[in-house]
C-alpha atoms as a PDB file:
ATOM      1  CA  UNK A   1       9.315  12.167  29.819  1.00  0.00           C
ATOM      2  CA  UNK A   2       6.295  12.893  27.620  1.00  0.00           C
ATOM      3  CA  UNK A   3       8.197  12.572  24.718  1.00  0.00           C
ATOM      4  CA  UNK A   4       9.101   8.822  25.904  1.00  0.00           C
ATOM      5  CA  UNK A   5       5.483   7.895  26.825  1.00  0.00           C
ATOM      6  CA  UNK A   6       4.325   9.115  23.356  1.00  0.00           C
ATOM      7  CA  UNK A   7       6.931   6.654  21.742  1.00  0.00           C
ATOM      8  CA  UNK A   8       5.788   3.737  24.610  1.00  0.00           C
ATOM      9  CA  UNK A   9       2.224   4.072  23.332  1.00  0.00           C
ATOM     10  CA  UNK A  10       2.790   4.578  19.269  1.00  0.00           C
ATOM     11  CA  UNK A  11       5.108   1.327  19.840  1.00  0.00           C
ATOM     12  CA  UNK A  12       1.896  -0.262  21.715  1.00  0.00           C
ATOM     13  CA  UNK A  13      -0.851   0.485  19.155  1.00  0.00           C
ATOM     14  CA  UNK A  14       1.657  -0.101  16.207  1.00  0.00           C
ATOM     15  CA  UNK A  15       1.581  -3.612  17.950  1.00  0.00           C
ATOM     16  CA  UNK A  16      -1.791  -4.022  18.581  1.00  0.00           C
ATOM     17  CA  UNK A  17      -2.152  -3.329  14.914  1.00  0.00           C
ATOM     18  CA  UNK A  18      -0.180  -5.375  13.594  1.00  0.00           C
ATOM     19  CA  UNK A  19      -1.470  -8.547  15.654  1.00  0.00           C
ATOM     20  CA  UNK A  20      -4.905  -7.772  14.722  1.00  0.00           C
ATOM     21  CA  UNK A  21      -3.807  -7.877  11.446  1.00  0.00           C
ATOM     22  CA  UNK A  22      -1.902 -10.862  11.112  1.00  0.00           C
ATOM     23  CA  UNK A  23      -4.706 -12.706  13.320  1.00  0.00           C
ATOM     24  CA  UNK A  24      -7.139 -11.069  10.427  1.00  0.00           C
ATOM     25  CA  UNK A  25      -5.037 -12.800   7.667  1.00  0.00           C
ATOM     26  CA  UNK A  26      -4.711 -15.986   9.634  1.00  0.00           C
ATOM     27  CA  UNK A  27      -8.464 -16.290   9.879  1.00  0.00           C
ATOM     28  CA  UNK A  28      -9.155 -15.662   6.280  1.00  0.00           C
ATOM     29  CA  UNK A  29      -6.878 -18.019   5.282  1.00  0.00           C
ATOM     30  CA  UNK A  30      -8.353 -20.069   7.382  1.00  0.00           C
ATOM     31  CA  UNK A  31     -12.054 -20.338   5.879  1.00  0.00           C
ATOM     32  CA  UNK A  32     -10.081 -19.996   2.644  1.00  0.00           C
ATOM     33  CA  UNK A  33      -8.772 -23.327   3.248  1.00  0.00           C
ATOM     34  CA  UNK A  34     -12.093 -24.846   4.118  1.00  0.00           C
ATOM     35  CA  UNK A  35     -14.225 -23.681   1.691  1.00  0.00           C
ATOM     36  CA  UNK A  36     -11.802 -24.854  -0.857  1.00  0.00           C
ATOM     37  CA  UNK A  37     -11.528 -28.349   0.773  1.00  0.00           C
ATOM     38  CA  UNK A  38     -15.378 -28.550   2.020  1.00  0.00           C
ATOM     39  CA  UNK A  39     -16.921 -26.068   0.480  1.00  0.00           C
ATOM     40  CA  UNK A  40     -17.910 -23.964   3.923  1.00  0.00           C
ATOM     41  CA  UNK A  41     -16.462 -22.763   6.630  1.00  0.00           C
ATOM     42  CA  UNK A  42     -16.403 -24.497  10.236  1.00  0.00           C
ATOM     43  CA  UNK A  43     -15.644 -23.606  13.768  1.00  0.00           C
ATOM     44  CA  UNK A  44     -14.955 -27.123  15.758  1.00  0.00           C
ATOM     45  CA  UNK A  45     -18.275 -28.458  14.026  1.00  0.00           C
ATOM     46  CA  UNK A  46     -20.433 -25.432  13.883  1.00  0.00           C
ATOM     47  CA  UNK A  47     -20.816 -23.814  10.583  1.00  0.00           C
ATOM     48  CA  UNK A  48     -23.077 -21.150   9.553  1.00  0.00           C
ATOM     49  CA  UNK A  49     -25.059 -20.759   6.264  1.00  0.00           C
ATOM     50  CA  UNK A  50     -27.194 -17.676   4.761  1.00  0.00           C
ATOM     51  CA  UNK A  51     -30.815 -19.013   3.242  1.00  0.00           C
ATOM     52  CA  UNK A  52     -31.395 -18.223  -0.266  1.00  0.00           C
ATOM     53  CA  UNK A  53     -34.683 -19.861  -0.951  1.00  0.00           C
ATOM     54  CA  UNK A  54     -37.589 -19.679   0.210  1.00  0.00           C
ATOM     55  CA  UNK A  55     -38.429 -23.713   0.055  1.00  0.00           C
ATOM     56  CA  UNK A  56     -38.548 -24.203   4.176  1.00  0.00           C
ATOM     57  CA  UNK A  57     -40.926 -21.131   4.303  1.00  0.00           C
ATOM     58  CA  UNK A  58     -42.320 -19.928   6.834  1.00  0.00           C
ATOM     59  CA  UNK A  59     -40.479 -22.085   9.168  1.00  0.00           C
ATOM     60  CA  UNK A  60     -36.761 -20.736   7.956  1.00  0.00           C
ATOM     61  CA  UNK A  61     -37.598 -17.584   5.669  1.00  0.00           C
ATOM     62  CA  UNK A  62     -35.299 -16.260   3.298  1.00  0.00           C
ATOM     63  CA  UNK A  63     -32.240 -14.278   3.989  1.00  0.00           C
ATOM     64  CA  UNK A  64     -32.829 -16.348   7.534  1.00  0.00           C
ATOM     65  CA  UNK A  65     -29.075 -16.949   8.839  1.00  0.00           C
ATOM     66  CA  UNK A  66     -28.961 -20.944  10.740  1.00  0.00           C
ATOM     67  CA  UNK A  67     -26.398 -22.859  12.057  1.00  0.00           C
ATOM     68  CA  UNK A  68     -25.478 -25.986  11.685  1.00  0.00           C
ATOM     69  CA  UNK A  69     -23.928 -28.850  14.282  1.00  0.00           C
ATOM     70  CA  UNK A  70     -21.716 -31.485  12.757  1.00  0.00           C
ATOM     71  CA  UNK A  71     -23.492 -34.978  13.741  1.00  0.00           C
ATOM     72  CA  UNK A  72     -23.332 -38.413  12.956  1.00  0.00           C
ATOM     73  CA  UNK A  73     -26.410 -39.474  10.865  1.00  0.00           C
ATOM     74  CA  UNK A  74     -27.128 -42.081  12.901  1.00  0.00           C
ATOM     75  CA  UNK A  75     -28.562 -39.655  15.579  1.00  0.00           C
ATOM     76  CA  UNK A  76     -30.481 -37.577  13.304  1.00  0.00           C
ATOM     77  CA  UNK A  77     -34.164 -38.084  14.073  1.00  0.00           C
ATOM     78  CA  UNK A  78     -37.250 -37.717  11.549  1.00  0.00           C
ATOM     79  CA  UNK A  79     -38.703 -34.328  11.773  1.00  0.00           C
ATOM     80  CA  UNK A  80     -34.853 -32.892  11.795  1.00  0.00           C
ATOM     81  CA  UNK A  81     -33.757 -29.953  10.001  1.00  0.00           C
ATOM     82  CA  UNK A  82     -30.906 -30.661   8.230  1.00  0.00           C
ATOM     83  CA  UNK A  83     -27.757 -29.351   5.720  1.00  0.00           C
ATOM     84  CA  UNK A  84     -26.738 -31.371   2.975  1.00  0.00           C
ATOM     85  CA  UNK A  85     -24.750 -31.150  -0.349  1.00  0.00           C
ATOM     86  CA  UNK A  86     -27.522 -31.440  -3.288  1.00  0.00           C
ATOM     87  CA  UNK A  87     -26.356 -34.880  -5.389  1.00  0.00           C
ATOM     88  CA  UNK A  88     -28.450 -33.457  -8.349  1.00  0.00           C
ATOM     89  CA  UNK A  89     -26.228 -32.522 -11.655  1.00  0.00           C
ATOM     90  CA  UNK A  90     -28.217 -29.292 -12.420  1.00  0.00           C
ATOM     91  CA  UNK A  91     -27.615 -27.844  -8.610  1.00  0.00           C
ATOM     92  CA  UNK A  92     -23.594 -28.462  -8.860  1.00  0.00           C
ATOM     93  CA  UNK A  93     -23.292 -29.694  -5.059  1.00  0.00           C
ATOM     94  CA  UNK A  94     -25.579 -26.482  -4.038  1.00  0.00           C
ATOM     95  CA  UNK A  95     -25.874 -26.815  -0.076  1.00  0.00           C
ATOM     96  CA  UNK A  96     -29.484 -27.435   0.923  1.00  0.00           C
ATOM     97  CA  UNK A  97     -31.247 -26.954   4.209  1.00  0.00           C
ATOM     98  CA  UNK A  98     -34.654 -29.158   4.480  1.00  0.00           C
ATOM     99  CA  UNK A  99     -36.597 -31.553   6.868  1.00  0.00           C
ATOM    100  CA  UNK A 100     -35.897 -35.405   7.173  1.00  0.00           C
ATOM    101  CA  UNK A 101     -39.112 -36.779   6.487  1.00  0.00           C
ATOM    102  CA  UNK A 102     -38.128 -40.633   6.606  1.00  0.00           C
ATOM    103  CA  UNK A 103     -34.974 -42.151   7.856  1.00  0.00           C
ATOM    104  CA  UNK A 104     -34.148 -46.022   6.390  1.00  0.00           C
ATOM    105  CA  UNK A 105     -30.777 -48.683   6.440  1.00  0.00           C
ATOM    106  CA  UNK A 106     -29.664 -49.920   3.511  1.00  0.00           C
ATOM    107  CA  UNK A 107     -29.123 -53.814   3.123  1.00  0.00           C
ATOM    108  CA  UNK A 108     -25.124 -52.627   3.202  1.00  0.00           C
ATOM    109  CA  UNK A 109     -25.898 -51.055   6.934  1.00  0.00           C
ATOM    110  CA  UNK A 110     -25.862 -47.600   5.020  1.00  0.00           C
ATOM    111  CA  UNK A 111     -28.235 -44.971   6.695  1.00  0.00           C
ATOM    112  CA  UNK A 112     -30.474 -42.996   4.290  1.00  0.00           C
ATOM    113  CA  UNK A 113     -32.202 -39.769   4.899  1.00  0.00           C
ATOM    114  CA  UNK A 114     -35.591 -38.329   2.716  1.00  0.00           C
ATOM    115  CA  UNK A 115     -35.721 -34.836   2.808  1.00  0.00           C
ATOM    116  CA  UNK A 116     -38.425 -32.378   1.425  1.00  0.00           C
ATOM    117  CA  UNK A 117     -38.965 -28.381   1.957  1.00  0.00           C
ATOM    118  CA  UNK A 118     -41.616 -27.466   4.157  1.00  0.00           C
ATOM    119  CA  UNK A 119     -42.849 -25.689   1.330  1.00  0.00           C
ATOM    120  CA  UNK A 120     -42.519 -27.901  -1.058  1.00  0.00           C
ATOM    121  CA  UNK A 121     -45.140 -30.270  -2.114  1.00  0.00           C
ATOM    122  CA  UNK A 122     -42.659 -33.652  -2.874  1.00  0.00           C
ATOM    123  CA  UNK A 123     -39.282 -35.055  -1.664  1.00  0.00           C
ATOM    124  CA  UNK A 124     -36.610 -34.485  -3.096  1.00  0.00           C
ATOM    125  CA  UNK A 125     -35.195 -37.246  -5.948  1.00  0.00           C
ATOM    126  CA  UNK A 126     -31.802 -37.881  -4.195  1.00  0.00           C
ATOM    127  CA  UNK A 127     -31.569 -39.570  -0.296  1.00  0.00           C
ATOM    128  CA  UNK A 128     -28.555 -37.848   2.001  1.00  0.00           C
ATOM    129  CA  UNK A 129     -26.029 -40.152   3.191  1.00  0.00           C
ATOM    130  CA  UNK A 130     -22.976 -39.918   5.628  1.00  0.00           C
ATOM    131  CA  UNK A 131     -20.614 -38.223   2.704  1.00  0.00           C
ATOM    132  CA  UNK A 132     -23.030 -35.379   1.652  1.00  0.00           C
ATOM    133  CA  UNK A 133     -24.282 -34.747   5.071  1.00  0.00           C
ATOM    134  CA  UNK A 134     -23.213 -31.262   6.670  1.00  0.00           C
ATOM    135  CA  UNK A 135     -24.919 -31.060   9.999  1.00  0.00           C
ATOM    136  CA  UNK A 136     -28.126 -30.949  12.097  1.00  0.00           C
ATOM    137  CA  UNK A 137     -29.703 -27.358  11.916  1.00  0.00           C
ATOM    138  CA  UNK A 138     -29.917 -26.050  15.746  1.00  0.00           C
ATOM    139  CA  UNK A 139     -30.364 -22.246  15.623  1.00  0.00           C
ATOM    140  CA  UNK A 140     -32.638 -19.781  13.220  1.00  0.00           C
ATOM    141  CA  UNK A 141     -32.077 -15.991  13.266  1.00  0.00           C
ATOM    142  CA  UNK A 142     -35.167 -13.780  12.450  1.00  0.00           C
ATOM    143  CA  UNK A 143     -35.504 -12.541   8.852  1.00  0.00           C
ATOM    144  CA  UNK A 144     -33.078  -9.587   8.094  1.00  0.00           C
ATOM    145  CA  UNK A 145     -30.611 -10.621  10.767  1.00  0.00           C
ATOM    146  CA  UNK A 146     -27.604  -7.821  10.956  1.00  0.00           C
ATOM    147  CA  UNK A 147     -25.442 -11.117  11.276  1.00  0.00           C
ATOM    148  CA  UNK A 148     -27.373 -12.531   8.754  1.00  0.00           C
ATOM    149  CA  UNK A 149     -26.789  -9.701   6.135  1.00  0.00           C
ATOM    150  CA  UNK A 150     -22.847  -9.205   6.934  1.00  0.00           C
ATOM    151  CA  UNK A 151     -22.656 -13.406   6.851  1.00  0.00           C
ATOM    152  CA  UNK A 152     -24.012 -12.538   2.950  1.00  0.00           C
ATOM    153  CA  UNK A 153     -21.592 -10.053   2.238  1.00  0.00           C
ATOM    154  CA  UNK A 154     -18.778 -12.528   3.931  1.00  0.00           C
ATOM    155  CA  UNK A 155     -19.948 -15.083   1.842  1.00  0.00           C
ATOM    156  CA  UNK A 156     -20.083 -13.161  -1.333  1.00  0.00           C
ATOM    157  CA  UNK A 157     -17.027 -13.224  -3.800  1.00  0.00           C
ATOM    158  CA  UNK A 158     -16.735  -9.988  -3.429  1.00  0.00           C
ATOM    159  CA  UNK A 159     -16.454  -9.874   0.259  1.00  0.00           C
ATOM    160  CA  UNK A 160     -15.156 -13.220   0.932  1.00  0.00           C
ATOM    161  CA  UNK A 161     -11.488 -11.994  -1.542  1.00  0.00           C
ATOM    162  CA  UNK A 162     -12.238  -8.443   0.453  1.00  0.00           C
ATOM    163  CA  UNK A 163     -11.257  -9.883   3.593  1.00  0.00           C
ATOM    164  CA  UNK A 164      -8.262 -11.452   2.373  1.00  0.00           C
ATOM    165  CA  UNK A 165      -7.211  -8.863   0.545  1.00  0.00           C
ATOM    166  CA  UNK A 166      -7.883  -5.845   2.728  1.00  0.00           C
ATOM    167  CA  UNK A 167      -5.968  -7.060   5.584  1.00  0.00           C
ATOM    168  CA  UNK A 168      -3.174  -8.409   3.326  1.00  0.00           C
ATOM    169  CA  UNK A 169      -2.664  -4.877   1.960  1.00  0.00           C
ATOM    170  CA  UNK A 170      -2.526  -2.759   5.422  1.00  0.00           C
ATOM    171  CA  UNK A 171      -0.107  -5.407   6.909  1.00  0.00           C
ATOM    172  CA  UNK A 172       2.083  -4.982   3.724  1.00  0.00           C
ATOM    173  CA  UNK A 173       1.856  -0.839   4.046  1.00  0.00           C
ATOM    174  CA  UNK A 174       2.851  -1.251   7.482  1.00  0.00           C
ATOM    175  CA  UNK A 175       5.791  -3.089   6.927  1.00  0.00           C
ATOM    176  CA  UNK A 176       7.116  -0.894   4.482  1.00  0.00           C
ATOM    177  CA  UNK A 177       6.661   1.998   6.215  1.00  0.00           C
ATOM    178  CA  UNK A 178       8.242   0.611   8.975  1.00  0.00           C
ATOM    179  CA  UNK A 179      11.715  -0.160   6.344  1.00  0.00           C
ATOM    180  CA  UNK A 180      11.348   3.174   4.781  1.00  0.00           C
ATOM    181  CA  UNK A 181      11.375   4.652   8.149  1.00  0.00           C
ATOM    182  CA  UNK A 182      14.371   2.431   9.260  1.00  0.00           C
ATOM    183  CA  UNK A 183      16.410   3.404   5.630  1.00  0.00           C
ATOM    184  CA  UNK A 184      15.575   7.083   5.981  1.00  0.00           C
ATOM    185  CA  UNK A 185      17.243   6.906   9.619  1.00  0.00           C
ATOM    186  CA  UNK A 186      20.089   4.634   8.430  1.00  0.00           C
ATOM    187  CA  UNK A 187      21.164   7.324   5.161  1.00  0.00           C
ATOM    188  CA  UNK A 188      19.853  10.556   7.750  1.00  0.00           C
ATOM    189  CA  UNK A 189      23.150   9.122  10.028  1.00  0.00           C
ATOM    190  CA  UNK A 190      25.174   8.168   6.599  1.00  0.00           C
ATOM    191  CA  UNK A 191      24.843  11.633   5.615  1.00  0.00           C
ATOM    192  CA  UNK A 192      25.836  13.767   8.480  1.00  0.00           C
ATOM    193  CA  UNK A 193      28.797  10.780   9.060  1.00  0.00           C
ATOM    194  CA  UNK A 194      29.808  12.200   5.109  1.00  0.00           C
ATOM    195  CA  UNK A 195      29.014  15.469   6.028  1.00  0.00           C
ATOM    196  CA  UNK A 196      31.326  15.614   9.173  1.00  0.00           C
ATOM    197  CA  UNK A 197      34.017  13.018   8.681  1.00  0.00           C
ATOM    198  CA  UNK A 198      36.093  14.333  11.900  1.00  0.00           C
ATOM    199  CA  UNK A 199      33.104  14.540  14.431  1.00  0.00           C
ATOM    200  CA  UNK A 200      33.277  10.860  15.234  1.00  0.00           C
ATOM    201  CA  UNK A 201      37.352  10.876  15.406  1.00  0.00           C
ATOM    202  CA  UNK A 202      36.959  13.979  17.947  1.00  0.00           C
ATOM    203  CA  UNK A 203      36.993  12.733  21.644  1.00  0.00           C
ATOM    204  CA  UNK A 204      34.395  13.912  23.780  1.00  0.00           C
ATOM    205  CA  UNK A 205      34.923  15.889  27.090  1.00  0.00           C
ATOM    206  CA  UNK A 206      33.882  12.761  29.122  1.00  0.00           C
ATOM    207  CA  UNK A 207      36.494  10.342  27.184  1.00  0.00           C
ATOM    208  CA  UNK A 208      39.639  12.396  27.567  1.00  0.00           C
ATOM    209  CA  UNK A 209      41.455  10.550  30.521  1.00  0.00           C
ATOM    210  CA  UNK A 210      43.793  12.058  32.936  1.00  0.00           C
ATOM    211  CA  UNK A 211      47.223  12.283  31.565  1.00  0.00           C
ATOM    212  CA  UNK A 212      49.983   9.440  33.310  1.00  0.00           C
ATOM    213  CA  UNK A 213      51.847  10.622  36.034  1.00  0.00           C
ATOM    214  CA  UNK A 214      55.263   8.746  37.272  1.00  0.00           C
ATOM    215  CA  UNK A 215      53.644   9.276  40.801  1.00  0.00           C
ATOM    216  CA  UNK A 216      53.163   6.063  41.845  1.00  0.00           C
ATOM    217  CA  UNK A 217      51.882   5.907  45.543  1.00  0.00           C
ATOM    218  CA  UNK A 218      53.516   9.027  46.547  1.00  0.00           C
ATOM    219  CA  UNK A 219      56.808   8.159  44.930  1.00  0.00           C
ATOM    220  CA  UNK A 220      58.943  10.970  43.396  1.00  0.00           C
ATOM    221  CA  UNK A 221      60.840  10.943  39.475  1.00  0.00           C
ATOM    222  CA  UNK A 222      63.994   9.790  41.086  1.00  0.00           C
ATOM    223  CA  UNK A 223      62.446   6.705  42.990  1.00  0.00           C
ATOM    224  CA  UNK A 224      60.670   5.779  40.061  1.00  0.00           C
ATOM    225  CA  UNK A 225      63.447   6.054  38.012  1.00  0.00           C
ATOM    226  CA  UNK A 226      65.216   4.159  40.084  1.00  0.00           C
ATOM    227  CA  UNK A 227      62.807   1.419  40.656  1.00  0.00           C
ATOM    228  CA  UNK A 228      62.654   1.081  37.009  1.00  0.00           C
ATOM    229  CA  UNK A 229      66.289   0.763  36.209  1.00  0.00           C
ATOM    230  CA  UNK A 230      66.753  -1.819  38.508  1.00  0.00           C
ATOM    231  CA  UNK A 231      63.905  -3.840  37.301  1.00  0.00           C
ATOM    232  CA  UNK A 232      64.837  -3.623  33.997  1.00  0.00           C
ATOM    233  CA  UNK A 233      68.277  -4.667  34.509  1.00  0.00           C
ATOM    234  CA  UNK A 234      66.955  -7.815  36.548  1.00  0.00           C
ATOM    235  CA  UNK A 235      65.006  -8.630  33.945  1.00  0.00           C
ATOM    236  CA  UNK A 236      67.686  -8.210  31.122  1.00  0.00           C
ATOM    237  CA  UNK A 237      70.144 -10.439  33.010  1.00  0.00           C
ATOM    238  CA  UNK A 238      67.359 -13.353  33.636  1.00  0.00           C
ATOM    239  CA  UNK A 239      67.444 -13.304  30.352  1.00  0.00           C
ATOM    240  CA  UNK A 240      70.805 -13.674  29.455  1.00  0.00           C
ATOM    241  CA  UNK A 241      70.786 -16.351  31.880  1.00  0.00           C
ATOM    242  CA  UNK A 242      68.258 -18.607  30.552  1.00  0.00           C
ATOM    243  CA  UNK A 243      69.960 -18.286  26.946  1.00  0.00           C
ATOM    244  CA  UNK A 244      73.376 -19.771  28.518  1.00  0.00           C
ATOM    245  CA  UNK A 245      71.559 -22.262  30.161  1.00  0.00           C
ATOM    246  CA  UNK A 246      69.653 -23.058  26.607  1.00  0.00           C
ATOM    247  CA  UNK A 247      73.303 -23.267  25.230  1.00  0.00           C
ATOM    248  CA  UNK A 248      75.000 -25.199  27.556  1.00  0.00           C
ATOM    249  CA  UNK A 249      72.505 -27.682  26.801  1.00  0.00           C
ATOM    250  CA  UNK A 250      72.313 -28.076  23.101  1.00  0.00           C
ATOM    251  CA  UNK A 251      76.247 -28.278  23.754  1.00  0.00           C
END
């Protein structure tokens, strides 16, 4: 009994495992998808970001983590913090986080957002629009954040292929353990089949059936005999019959 619950639970953490694995992968793969196509990583319009300069000090220090609300620009309001994709050639679509400090229409209907750091003394050159807009800033951690730091590490090279890789490999150990163990049981039974070719071909105790008797329903060897002399002529001469029958008719 003890024995069996052991295997019951190894088979239920072996499980567990491997579904916290695979759910790993799946979620890697998942921001790997999204920072490939968008460049970040977002949860049904919420993405978070990691602050690496200090230009919307004190308000958002560095190292600050803040998350960001997918919204239409119309509703974004002067005084907003927002997340954008930098349109200038020497920042190579660097995402910035500053405050909309003027909000305009173009003569096309096209919205336009100025932006400048709080600590920074002028606006920046290039106006957001709807296609390099990220979101609306609505949450600041507190400088040195423990989600803040292991956010940095996540989104890090280093740790970003970590957690791709990492899970990848342990769900790939496990597997082949679990074939190595499977072959080693498969050629452990191959080898004692080889080893002891007639220990299959021997009937057990509990397969050896009663040998047959000719007492049928208290009926001795004459009866029987008897009975099955008679039946057998029967049979013999219905048969003979319905070949002179099959005669007479081709006749």
């Amino acid at each position: 009994m003890e024995k069996q619950d052991k295997k019951i639970r190894n088979k239920l953490i072996s499980g567990s495992v491997t579904v916290f694995l695979i759910l790993a992968v799946c979620l890697c793969l998942f921001a790997f998808v999204q920072v490939i196509n968008k460049g970040y990583v977002s949860f049904f319009g919420n993405s978070f970001f990691k602050v690496t300069t200090g230009s919307m000090e004190p308000t958002i220090p560095v190292g600050a983590l803040i998350l960001t609300k997918d919204i239409e620009i119309n509703d974004i309001e002067i005084n907003d913090v927002i997340s954008f994709f930098s349109k200038e050639a020497y920042m190579n679509g660097r995402i910035i986080t500053h405050r909309v400090v003027a909000k305009e229409t173009s003569g096309t209907g096209q919205v336009l957002l100025t932006t400048r750091g709080d600590a920074n003394s002028s606006t920046d050159i290039h106006r957001v629009d709807s296609d390099n807009l990220i979101g609306k800033v609505v949450w600041v951690s507190s400088d040195g954040n423990f989600f803040a730091n292991i956010l940095g590490f996540l989104s890090s090279r280093t740790g970003f292929f970590a957690c791709i890789a990492i899970p990848a490999i342990m769900i790939s150990v496990f597997i082949f353990k679990r074939i190595m163990q499977s072959m080693m049981v498969d050629i452990k039974r191959l080898k004692s089949t080889l080893d002891n070719p007639e220990q299959d071909n021997q009937p057990s105790e509990d397969s050896v059936l009663p040998k047959p008797t000719n007492q049928v329903h208290g009926m001795s060897d004459e009866e029987y005999e008897e009975m099955y002399s008679r039946i057998r002529a029967e049979l013999i001469e219905e048969l003979n019959s319905g070949n002179d029958r099959e005669q007479s008719k081709n006749q």
